[in-house]
Protein backbone atom coordinates (compact mmCIF):
# COMPACT_ATOMS: atom_id res chain seq x y z
CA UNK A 1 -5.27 -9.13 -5.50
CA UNK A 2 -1.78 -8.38 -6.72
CA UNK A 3 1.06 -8.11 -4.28
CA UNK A 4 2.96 -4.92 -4.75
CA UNK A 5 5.33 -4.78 -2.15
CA UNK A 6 6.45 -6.52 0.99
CA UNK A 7 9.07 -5.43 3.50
CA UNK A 8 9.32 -6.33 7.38
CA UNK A 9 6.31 -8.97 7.51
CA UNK A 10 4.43 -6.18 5.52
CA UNK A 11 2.63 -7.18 2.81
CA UNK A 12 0.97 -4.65 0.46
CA UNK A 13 -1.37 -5.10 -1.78
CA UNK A 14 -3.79 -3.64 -4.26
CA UNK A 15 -6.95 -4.72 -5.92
CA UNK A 16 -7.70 -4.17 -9.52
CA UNK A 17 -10.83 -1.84 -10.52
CA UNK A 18 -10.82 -0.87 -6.66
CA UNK A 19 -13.16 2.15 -5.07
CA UNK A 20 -12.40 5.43 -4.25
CA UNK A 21 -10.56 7.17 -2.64
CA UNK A 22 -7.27 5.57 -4.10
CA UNK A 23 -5.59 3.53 -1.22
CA UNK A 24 -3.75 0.25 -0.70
CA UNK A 25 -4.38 -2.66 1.68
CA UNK A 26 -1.72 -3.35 4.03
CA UNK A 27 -1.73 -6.64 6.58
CA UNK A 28 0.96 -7.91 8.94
CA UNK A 29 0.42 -10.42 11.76
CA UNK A 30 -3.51 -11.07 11.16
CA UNK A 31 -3.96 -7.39 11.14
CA UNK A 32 -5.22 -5.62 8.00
CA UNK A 33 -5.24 -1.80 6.97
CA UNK A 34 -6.69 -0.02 4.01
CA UNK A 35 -4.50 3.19 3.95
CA UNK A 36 -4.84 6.09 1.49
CA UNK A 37 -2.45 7.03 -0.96
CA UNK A 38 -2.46 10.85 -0.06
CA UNK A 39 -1.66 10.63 3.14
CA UNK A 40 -0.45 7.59 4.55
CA UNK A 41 -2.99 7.68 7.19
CA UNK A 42 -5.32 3.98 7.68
CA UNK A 43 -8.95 4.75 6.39
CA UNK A 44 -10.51 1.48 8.01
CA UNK A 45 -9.00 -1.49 9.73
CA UNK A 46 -6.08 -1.51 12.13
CA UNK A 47 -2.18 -2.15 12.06
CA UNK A 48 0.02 -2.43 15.06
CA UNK A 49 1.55 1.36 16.11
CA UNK A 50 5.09 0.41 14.80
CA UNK A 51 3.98 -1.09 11.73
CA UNK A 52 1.32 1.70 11.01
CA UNK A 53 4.44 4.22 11.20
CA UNK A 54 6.17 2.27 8.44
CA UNK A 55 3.54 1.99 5.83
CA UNK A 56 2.68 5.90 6.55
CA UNK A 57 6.43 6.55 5.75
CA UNK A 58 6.49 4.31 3.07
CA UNK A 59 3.26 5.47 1.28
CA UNK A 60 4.66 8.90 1.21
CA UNK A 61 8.07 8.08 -0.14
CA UNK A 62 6.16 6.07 -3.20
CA UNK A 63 3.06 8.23 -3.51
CA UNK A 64 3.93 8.60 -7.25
CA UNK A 65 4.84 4.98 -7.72
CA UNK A 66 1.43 3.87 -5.99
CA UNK A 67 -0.50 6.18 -7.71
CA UNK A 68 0.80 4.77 -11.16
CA UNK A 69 -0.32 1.20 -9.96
CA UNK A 70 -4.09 2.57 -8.87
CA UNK A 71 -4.50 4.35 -12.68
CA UNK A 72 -2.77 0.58 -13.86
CA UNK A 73 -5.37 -0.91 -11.53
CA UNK A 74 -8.45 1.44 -12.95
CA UNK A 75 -7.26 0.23 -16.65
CA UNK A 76 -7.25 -3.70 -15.77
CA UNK A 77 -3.81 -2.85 -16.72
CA UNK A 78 -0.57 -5.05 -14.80
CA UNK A 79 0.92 -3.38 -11.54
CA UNK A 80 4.45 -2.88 -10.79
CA UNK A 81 6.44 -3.93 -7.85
CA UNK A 82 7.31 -1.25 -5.31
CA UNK A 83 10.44 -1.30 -3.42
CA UNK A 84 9.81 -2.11 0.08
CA UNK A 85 10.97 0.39 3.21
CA UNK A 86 13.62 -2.43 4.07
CA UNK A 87 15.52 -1.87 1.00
CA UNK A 88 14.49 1.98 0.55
CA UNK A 89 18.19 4.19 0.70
């Protein structure tokens, strides 16, 4: 599963040819998240509080850039690296 981003311990990541709806899986510290691309918000699994709060804000500032990489992902096509929310302006 490709590595698209990682920023504060947070590693995201997204599989190729994945199910709907379009989402991401996030994991820091032995916890892991799948979290939606629409909203931010964790479909299944469980971050820490802090941590969730930073992915949410983070999968709202790239929506468009994570939705390329899911259509990349549907294609068997190569994903591209996200900036991570530590480096973010």
């Amino acid at each position: 599963m490709p590595i698209i981003s990682v920023f504060f311990g947070i590693v995201i990541r997204m599989y190729h040819d994945d199910h709907p709806p379009p989402h991401f899986h996030a994991a820091y510290q032995g916890f892991e998240a799948f979290v939606g691309i629409s909203d931010g918000e964790i479909i299944h699994g469980d971050l820490p509080k802090k941590a969730a709060r930073i992915v949410r804000q983070w999968a709202l500032d790239h929506r468009d850039a994570l939705m390329a990489n899911w259509a990349h992902g549907e294609a068997l096509e190569p994903m591209e690296m996200i900036p991570g929310a530590d480096v973010d302006d």
